[in-house]
C-alpha atoms as a PDB file:
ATOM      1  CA  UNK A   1    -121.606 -54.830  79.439  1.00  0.00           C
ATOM      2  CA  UNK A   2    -122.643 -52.691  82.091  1.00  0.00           C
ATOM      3  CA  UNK A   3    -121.654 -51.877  85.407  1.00  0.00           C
ATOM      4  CA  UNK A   4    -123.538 -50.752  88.411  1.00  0.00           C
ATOM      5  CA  UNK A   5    -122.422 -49.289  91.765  1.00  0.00           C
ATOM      6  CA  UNK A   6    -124.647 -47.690  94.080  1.00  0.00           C
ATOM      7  CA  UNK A   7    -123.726 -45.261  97.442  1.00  0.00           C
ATOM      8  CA  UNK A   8    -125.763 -42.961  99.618  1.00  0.00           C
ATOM      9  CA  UNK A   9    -127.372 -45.920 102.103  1.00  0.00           C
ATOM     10  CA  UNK A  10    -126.557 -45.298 105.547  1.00  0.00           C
ATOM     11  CA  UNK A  11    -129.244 -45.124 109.310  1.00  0.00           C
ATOM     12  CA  UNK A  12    -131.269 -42.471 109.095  1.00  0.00           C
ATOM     13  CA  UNK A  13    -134.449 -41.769 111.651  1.00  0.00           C
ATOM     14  CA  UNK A  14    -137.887 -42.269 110.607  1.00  0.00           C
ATOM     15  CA  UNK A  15    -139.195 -39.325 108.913  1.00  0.00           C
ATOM     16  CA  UNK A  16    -135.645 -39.051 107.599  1.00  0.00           C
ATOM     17  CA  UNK A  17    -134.349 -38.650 104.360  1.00  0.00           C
ATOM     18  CA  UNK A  18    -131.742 -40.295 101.897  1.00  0.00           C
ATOM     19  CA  UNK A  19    -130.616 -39.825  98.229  1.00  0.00           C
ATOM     20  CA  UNK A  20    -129.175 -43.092  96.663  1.00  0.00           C
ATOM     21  CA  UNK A  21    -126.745 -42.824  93.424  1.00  0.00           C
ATOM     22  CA  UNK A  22    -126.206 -45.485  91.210  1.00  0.00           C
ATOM     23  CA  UNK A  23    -123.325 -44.605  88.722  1.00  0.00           C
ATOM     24  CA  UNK A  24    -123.052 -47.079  85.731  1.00  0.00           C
ATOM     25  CA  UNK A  25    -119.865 -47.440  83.066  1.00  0.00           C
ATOM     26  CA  UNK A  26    -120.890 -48.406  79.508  1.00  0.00           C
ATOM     27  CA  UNK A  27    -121.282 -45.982  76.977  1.00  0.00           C
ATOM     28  CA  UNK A  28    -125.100 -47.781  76.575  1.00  0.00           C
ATOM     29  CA  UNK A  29    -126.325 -47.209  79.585  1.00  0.00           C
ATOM     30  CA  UNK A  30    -128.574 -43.824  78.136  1.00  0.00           C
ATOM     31  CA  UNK A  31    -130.609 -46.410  76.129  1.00  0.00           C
ATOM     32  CA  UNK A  32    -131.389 -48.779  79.130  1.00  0.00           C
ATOM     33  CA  UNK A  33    -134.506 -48.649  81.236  1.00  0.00           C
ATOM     34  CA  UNK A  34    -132.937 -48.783  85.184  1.00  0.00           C
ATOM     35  CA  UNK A  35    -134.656 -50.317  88.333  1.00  0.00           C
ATOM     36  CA  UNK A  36    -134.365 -49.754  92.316  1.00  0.00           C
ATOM     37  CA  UNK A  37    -135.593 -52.524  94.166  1.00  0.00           C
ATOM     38  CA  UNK A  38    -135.197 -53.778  97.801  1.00  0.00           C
ATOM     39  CA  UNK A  39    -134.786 -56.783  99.788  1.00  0.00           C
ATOM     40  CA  UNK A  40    -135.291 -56.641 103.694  1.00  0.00           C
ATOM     41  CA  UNK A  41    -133.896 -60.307 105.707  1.00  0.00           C
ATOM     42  CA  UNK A  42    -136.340 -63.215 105.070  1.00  0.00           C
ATOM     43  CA  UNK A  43    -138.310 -61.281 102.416  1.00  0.00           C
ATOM     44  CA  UNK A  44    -137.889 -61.434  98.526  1.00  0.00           C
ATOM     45  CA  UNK A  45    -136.594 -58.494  96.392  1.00  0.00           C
ATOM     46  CA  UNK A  46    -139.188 -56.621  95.222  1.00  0.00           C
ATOM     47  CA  UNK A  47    -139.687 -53.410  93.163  1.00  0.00           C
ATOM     48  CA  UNK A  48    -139.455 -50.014  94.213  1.00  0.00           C
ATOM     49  CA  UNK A  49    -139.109 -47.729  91.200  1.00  0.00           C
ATOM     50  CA  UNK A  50    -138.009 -47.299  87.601  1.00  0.00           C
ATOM     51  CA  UNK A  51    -137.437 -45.306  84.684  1.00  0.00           C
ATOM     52  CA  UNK A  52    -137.055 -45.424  80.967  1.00  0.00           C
ATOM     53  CA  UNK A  53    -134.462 -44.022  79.192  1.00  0.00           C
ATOM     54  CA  UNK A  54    -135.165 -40.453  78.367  1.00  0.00           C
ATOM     55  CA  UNK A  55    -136.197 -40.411  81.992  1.00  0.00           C
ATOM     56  CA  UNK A  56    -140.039 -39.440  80.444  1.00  0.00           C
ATOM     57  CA  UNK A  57    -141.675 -42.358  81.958  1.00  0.00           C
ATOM     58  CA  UNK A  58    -141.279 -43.323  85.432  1.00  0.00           C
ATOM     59  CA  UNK A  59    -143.427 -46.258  88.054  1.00  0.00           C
ATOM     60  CA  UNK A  60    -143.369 -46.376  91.631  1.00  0.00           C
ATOM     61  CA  UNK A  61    -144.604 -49.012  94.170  1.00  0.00           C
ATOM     62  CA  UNK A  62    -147.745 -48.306  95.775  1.00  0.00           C
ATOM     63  CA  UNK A  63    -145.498 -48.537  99.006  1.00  0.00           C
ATOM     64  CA  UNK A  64    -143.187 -45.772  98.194  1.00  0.00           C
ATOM     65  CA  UNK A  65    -145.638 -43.446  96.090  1.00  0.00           C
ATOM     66  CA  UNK A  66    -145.524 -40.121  96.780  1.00  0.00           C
ATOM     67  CA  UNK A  67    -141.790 -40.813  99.049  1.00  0.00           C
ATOM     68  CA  UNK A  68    -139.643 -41.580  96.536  1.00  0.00           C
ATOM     69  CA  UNK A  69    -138.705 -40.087  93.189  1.00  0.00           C
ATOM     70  CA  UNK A  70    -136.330 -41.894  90.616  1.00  0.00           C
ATOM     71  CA  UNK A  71    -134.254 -39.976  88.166  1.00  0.00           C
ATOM     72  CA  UNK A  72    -131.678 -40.234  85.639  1.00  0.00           C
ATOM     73  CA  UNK A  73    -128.696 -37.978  84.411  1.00  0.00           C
ATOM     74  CA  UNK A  74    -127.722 -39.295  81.119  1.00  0.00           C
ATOM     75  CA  UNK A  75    -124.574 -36.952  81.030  1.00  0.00           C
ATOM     76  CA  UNK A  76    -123.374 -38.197  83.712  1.00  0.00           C
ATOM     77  CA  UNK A  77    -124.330 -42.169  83.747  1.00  0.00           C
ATOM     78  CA  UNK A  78    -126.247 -42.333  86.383  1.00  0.00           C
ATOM     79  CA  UNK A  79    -129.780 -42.788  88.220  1.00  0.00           C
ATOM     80  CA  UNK A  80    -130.770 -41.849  91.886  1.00  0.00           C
ATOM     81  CA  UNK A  81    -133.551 -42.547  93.956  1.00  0.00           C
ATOM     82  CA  UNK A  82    -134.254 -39.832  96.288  1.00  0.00           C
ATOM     83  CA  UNK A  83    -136.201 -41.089  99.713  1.00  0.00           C
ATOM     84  CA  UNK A  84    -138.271 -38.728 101.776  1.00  0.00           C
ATOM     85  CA  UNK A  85    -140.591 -39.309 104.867  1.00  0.00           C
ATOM     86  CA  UNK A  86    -138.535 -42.761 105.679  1.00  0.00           C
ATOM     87  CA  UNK A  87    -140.442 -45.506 107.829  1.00  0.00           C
ATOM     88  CA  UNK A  88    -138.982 -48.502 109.438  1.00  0.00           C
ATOM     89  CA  UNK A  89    -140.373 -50.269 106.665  1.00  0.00           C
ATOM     90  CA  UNK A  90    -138.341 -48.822 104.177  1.00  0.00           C
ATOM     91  CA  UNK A  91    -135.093 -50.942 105.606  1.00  0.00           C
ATOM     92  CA  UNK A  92    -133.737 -52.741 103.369  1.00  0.00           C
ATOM     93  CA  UNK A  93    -130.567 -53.273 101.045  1.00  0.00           C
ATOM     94  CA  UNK A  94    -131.408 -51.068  98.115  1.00  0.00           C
ATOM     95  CA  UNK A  95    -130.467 -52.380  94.639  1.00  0.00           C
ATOM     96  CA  UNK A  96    -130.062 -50.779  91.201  1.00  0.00           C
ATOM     97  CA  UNK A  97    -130.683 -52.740  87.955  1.00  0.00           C
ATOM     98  CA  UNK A  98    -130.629 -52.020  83.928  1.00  0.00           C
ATOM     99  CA  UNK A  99    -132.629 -53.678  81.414  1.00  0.00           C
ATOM    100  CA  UNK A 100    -130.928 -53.862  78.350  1.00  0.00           C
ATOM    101  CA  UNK A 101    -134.150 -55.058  76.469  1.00  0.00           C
ATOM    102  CA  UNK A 102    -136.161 -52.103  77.041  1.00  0.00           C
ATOM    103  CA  UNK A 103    -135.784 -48.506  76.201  1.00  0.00           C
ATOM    104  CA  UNK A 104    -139.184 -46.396  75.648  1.00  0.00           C
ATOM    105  CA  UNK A 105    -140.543 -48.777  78.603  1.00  0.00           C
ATOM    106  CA  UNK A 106    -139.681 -50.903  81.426  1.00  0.00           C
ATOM    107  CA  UNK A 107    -140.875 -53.505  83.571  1.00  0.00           C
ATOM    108  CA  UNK A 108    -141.319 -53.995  87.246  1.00  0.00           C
ATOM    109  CA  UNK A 109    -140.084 -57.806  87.641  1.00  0.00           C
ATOM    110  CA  UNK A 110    -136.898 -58.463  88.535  1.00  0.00           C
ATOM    111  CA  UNK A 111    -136.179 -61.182  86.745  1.00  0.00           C
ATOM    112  CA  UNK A 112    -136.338 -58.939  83.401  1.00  0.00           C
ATOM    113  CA  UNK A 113    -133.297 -56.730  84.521  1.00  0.00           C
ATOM    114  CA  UNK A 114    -129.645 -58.099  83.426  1.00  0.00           C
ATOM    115  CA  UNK A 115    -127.510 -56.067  85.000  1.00  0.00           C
ATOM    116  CA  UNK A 116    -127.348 -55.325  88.931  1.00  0.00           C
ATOM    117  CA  UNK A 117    -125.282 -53.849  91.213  1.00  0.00           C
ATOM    118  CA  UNK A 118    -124.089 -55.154  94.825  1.00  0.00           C
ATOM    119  CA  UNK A 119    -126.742 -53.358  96.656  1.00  0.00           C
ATOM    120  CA  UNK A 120    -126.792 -50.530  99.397  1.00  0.00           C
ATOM    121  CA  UNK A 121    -127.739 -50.757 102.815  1.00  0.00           C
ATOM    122  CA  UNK A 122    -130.623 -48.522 103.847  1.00  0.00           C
ATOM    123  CA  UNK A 123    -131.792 -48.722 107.839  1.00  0.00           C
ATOM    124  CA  UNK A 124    -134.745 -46.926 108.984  1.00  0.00           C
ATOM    125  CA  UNK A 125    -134.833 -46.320 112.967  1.00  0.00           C
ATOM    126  CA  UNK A 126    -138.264 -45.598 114.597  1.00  0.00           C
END
C-alpha cells in the first residue's frame, strides 16, 4: 500500500514558476514508476510527466516539454515536478500517481496507475 500527498500548488503569474512535491509512505515506493497528471474544470485528466524508478527514464507531454522536469529522490520517498515559464494553460489541479506494475518503464494512461494522491491546486494568472 502506498500513500501519496502532494504540496507546492498555489497562484503564481504567467511566466511564473512552481515546484510540486509528492512525498509517498511505503517502503516500495523506490521500485514504482510515478506519474503527474492534471485535470483543469470540464476537461479530463490527462498526463503531464513520469518517471521510472531509478529516475533513468523520464516522458513529458508535448504541452509541457521543455517547462517541466520530473524527478525522484529515492532516499527520501518522494518525486517533484518542477514548473518553469507557467501559462494560463497550465491551471489545473495537479495529481501524483504510482504504478505498482512497472519499474524499468512506465506508461502515460491513467488508468494504469493504482495509487493517487488528492491532488494540488495549480492557478496560472495571465
Amino acid at each position: 500500500q502506498v500513500q501519496l500527498v502532494e504540496s507546492g500548488g498555489g497562484l503564481v503569474q504567467a511566466g511564473g514558476s512552481l515546484r510540486l512535491s509528492c512525498a509517498a509512505s511505503g517502503r516500495t515506493f523506490s521500485s514504482y514508476a510515478m506519474g503527474w497528471f492534471r485535470q483543469a474544470p470540464g476537461k479530463e485528466r490527462e498526463f503531464v510527466a513520469a518517471i521510472n524508478y531509478s529516475g533513468g527514464r523520464t516522458s513529458y507531454a508535448d504541452s509541457v516539454k521543455g517547462r517541466f522536469t520530473i524527478s525522484r529522490d529515492n532516499t527520501k520517498n518522494a518525486v517533484y515536478l518542477q514548473m518553469n515559464s507557467l501559462e494560463p494553460e497550465d491551471t489545473a489541479v495537479y495529481y501524483c500517481a504510482a504504478d505498482s506494475s512497472r519499474r524499468l518503464y512506465y506508461s502515460i494512461s491513467a488508468r494504469d496507475y493504482n495509487y493517487w494522491g488528492q491532488g494540488t491546486q495549480v492557478t496560472v494568472s495571465s
